[in-house]
N, C-alpha and C. Protein backbone atom coordinates (compact mmCIF):
# COMPACT_ATOMS: atom_id res chain seq x y z
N UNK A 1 23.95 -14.22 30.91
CA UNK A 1 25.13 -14.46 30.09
C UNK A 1 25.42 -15.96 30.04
N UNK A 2 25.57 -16.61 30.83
CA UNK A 2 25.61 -18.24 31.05
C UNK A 2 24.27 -18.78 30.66
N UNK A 3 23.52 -18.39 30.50
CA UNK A 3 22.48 -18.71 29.51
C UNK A 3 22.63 -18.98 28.01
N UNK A 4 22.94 -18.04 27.73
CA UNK A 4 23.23 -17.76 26.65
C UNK A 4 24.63 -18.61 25.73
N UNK A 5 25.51 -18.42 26.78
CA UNK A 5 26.64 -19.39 26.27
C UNK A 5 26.45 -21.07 26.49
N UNK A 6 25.57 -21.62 27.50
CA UNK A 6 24.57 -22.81 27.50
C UNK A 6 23.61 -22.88 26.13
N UNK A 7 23.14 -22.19 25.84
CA UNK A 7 22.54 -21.95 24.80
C UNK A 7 23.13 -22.33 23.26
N UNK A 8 24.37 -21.58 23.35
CA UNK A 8 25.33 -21.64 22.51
C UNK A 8 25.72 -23.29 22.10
N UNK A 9 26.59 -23.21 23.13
CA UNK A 9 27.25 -24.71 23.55
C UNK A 9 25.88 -25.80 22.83
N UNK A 10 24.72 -25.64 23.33
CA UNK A 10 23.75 -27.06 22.57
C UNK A 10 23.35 -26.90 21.68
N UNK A 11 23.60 -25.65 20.33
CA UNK A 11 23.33 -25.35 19.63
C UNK A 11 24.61 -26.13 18.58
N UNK A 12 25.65 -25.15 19.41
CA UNK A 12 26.62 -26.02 18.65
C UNK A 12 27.22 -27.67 18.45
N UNK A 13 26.67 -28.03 19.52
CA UNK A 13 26.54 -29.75 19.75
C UNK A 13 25.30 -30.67 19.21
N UNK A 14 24.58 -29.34 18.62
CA UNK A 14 23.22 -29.97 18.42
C UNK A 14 22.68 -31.31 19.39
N UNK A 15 22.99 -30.36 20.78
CA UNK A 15 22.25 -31.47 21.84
C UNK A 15 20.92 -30.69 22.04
N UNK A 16 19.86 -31.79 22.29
CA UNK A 16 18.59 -31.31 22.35
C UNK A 16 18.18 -31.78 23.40
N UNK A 17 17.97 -30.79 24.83
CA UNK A 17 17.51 -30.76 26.00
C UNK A 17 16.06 -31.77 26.16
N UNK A 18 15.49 -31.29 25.39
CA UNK A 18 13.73 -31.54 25.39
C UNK A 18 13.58 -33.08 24.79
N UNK A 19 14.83 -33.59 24.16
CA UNK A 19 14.44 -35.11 23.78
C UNK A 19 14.85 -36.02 24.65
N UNK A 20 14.01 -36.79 24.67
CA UNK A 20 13.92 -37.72 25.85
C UNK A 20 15.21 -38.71 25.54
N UNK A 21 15.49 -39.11 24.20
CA UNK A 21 16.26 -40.46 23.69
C UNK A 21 17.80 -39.81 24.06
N UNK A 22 18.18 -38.23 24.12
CA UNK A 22 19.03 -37.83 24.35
C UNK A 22 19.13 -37.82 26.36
N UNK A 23 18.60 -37.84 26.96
CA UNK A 23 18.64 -38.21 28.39
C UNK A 23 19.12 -39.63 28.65
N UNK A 24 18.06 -40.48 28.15
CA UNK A 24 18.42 -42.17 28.48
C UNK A 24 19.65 -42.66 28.05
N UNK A 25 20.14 -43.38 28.96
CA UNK A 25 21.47 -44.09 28.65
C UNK A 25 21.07 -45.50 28.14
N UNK A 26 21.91 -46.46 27.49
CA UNK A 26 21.31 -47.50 26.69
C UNK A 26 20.78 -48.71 27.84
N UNK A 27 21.07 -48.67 29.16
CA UNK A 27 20.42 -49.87 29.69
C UNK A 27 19.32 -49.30 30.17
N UNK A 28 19.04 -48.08 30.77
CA UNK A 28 17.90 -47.84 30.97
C UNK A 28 16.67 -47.82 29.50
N UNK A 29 17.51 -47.41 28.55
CA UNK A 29 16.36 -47.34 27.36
C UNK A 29 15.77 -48.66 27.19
N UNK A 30 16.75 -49.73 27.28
CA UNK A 30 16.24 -51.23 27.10
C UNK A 30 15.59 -51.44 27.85
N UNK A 31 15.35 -51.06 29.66
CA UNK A 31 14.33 -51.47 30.31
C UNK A 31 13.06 -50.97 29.80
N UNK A 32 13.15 -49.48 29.88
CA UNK A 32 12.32 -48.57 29.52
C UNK A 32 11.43 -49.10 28.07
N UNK A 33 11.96 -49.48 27.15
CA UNK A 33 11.35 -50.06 25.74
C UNK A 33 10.49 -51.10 26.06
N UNK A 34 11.53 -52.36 27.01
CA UNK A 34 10.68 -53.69 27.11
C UNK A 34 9.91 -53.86 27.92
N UNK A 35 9.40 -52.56 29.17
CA UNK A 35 8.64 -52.76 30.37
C UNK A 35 7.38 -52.02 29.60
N UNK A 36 7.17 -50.70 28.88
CA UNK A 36 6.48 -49.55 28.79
C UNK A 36 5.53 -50.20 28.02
N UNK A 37 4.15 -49.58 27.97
CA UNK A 37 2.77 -49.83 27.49
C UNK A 37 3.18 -49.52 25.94
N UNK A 38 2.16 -49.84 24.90
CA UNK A 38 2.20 -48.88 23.64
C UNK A 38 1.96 -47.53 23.76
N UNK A 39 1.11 -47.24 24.65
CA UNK A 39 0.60 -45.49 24.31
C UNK A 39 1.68 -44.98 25.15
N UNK A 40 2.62 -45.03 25.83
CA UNK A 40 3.50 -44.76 26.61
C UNK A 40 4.87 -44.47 25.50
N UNK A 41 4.98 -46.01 24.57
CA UNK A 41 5.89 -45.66 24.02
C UNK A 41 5.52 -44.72 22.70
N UNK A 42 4.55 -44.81 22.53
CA UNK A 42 3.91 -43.85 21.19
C UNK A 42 4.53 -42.30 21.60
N UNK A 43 3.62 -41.74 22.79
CA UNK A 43 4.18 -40.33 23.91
C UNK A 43 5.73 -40.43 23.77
N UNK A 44 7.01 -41.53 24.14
CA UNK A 44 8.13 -41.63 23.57
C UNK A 44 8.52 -41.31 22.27
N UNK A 45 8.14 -41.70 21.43
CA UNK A 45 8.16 -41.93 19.66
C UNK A 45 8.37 -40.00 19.48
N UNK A 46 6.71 -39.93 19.84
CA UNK A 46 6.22 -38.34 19.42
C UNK A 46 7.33 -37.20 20.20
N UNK A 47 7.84 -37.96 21.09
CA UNK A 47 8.58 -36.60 21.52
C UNK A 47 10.26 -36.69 21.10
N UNK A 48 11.03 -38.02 21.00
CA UNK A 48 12.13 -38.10 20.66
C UNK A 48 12.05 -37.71 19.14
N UNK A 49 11.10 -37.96 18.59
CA UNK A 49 11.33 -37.57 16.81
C UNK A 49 10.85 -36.16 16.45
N UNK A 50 10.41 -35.47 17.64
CA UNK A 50 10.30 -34.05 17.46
C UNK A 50 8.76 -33.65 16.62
N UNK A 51 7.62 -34.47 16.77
CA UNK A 51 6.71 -34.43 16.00
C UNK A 51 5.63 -33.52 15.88
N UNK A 52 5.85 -33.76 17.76
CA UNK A 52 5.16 -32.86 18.46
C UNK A 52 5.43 -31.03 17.90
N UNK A 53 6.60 -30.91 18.28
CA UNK A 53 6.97 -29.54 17.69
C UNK A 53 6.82 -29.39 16.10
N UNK A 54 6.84 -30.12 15.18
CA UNK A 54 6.13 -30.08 14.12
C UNK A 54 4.90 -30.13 13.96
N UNK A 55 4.12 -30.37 14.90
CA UNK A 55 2.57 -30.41 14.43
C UNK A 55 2.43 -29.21 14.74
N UNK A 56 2.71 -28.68 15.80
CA UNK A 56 2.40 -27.43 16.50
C UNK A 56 3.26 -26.08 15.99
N UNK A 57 4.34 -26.07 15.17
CA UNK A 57 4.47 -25.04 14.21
C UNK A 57 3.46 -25.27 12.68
N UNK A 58 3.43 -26.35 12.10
CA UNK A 58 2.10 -26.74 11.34
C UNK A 58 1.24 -25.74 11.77
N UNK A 59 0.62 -26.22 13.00
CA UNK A 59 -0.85 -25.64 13.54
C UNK A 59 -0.74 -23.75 13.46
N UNK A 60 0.91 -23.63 14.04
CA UNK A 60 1.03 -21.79 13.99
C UNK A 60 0.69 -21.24 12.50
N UNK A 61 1.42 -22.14 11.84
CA UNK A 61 1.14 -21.73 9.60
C UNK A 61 0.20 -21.57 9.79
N UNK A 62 -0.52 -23.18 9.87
CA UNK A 62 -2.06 -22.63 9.29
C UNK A 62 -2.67 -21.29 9.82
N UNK A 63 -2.58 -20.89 11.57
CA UNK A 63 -3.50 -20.31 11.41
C UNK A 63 -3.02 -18.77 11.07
N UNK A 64 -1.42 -18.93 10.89
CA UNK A 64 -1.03 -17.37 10.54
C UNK A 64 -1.52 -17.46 8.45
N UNK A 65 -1.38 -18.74 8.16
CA UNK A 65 -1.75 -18.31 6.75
C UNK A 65 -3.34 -18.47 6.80
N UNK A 66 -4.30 -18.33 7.32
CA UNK A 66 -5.79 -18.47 7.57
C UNK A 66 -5.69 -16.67 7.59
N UNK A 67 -4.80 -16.06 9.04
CA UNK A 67 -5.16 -14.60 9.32
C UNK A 67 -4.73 -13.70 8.01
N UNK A 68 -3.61 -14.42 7.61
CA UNK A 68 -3.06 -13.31 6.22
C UNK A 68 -3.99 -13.59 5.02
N UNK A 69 -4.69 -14.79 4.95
CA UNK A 69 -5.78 -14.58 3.68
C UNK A 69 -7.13 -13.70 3.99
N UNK A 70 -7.04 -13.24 5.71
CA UNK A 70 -8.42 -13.08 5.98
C UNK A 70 -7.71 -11.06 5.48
N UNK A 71 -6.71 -10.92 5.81
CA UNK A 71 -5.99 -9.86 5.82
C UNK A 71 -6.07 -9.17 4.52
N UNK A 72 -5.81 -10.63 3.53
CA UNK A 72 -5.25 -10.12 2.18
C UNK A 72 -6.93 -9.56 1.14
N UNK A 73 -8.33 -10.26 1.73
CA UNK A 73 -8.89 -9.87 1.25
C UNK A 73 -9.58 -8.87 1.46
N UNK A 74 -9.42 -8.63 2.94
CA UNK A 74 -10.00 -7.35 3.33
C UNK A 74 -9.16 -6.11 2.24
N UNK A 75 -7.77 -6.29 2.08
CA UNK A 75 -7.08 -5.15 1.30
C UNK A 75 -7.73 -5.27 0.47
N UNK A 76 -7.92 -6.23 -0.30
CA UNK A 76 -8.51 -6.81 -1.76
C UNK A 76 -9.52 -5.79 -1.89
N UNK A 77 -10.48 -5.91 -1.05
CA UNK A 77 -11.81 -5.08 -1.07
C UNK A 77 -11.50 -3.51 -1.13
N UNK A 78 -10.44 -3.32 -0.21
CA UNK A 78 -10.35 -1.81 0.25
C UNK A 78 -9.47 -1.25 -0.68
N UNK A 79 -8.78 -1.99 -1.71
CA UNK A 79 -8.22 -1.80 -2.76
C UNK A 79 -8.99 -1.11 -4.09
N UNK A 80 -9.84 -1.62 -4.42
CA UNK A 80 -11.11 -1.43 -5.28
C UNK A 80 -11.75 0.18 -4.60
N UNK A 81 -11.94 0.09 -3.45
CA UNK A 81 -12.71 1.24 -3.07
C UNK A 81 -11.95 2.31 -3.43
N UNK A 82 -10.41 2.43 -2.82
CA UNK A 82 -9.48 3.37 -3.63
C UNK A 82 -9.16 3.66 -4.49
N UNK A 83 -9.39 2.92 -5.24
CA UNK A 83 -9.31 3.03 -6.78
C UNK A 83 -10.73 4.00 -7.45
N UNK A 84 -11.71 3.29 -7.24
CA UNK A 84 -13.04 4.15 -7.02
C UNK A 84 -12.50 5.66 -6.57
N UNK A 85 -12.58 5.63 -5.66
CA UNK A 85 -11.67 7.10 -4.49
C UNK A 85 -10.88 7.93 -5.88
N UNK A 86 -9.60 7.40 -6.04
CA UNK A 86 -8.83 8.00 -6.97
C UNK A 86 -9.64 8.61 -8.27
N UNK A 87 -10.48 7.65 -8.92
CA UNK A 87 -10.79 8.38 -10.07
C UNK A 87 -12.04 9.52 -9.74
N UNK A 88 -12.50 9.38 -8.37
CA UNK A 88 -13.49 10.21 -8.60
C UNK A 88 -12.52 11.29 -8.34
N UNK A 89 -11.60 11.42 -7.64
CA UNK A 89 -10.85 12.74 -7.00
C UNK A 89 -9.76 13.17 -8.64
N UNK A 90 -9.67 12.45 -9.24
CA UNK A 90 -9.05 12.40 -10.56
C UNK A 90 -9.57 13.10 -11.38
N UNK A 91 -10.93 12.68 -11.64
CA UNK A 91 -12.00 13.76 -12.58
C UNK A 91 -11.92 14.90 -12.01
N UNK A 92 -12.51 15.09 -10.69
CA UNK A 92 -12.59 16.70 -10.02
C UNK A 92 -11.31 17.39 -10.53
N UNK A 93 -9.82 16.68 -10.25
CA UNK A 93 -8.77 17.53 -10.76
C UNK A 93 -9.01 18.05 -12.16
N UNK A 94 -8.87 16.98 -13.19
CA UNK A 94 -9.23 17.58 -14.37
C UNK A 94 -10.07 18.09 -14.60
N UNK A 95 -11.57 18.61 -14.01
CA UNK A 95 -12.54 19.39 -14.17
C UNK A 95 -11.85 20.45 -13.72
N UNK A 96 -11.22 20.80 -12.63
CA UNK A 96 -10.84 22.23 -12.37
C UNK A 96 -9.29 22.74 -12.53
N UNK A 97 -8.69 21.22 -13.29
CA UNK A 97 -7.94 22.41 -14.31
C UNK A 97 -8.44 22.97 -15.64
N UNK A 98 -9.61 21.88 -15.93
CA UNK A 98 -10.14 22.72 -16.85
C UNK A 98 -11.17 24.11 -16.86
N UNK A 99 -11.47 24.17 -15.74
CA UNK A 99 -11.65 25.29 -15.46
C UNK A 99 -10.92 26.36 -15.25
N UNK A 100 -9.72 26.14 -14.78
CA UNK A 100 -8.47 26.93 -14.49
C UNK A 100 -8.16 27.21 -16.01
N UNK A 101 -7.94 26.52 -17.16
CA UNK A 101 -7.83 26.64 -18.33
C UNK A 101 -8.90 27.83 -19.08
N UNK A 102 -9.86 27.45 -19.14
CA UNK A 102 -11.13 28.22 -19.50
C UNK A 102 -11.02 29.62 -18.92
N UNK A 103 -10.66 29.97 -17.18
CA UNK A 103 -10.50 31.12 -16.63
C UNK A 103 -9.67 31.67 -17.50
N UNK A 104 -8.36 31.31 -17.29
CA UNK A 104 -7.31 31.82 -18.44
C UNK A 104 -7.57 32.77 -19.57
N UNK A 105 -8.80 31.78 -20.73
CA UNK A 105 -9.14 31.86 -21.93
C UNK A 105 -10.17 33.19 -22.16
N UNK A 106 -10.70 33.30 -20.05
CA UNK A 106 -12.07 34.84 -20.58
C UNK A 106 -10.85 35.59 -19.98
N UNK A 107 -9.73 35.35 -19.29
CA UNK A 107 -9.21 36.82 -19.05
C UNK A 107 -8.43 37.37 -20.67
N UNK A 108 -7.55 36.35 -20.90
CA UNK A 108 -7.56 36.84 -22.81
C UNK A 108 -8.31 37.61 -23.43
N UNK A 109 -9.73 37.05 -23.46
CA UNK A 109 -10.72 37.42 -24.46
C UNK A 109 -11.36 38.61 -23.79
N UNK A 110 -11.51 39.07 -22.63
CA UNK A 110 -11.74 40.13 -21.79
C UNK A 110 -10.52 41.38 -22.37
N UNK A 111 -9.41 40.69 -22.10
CA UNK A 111 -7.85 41.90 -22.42
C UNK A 111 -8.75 42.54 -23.93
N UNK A 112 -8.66 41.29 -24.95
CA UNK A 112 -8.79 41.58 -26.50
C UNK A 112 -9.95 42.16 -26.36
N UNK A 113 -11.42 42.32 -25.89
CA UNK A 113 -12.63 42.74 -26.10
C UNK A 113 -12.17 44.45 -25.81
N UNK A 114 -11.51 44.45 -24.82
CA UNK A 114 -11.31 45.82 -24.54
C UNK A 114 -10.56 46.22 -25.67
N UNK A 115 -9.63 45.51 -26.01
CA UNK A 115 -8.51 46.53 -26.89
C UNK A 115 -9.61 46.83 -28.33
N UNK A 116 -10.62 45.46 -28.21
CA UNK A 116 -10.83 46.14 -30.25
C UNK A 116 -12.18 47.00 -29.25
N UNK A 117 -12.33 47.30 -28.47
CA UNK A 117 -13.42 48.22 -28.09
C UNK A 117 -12.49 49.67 -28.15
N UNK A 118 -11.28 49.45 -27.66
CA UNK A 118 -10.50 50.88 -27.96
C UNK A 118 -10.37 50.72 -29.18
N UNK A 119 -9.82 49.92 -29.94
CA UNK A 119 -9.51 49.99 -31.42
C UNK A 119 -10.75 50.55 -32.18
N UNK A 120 -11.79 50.38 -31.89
CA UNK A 120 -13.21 51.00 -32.60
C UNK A 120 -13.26 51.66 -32.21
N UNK A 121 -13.29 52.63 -31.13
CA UNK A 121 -13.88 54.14 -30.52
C UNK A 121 -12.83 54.88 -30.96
N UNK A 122 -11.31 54.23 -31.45
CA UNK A 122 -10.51 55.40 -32.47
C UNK A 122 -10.32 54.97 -33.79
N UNK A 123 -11.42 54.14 -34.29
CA UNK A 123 -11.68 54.60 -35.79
C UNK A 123 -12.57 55.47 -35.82
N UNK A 124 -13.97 55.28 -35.16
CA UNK A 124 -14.53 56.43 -35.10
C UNK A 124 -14.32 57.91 -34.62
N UNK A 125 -13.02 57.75 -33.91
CA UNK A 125 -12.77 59.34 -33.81
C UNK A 125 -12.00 59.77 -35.04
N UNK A 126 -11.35 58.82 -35.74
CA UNK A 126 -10.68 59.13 -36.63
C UNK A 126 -11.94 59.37 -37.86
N UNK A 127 -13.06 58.80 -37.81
CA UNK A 127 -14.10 59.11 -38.82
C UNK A 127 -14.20 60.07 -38.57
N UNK A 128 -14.82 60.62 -37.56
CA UNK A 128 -15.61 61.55 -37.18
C UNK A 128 -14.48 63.42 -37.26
N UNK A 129 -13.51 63.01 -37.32
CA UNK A 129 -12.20 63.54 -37.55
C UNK A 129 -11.96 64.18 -39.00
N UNK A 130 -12.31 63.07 -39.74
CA UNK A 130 -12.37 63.30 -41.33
C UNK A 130 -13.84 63.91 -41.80
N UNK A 131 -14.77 63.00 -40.92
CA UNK A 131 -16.14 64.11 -41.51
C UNK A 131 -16.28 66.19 -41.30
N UNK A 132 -15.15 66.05 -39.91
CA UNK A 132 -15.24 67.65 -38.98
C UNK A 132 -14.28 68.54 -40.51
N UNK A 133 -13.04 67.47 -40.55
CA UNK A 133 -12.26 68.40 -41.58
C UNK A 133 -12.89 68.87 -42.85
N UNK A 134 -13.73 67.73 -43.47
CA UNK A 134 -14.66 67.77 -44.42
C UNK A 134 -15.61 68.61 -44.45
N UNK A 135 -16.46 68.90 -43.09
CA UNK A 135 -17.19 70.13 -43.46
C UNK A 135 -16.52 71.05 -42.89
N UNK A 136 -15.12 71.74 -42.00
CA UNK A 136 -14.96 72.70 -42.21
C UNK A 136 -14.12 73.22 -43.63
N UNK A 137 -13.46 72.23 -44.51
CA UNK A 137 -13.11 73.12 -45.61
C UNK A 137 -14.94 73.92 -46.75
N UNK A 138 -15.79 72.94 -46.57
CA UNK A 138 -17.21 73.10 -46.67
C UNK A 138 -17.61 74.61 -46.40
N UNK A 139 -17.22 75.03 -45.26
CA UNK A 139 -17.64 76.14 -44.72
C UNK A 139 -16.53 77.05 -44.98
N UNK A 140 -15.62 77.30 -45.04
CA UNK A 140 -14.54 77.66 -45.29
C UNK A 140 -14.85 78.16 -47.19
């Protein structure tokens, strides 16, 4: 909890723990400036101006935008294959609703084959009906 409200507190002061220029008081900085090597004060420079932590979120981008292009083309690829995928599974549907259609069309034509097969076996009884009456008035 005191973490946290420490936390708070330099957030809201925008005091920054980790910079060095925020530690030194001004007579020590003046020794510190006019005694120190160049590469000493360079290591100074890079860390009071925060550069360091900019190179090194830099460095996190690149390599998170390196992993998401390596990411994005693998989908890329596996995108295409599904698509492939879909239409073949696409045709099969429409082949067997058209088959489902067609089934439909012989049970119809099955119903109707029967009915004009009854419809003909009683014209001919009805012929055969008129030929019987025909020769019995004949005989008669």
């Amino acid at each position: 909890k005191t973490k946290e409200e420490l936390d708070n507190i330099l957030a809201h002061f925008n005091i920054q723990v980790e910079n060095p220029v925020v530690i030194l008081n001004q007579e020590t900085s003046k020794t510190f400036l006019a005694k120190s090597d160049p590469d000493k004060l360079y290591q100074f420079f890079h860390r009071s101006t925060q550069l360091k932590d900019c190179e090194e979120d830099y460095q996190v981008c690149q390599e998170n935008q390196a992993e998401t292009n390596l990411k994005f083309n693998k989908k890329k690829k596996h995108i295409n294959e599904l698509r492939q995928e879909y239409e073949k599974w696409n045709k099969k549907f429409e082949y067997f609703e058209s088959l489902k259609t067609k089934q439909n069309e012989i049970k119809e034509r099955k119903g109707e084959l029967a009915w004009a097969v009854v419809r003909d076996n009683e014209n001919q009884v009805e012929e055969l009906v008129k030929v019987i009456a025909k020769e019995e008035k004949k005989i008669k």
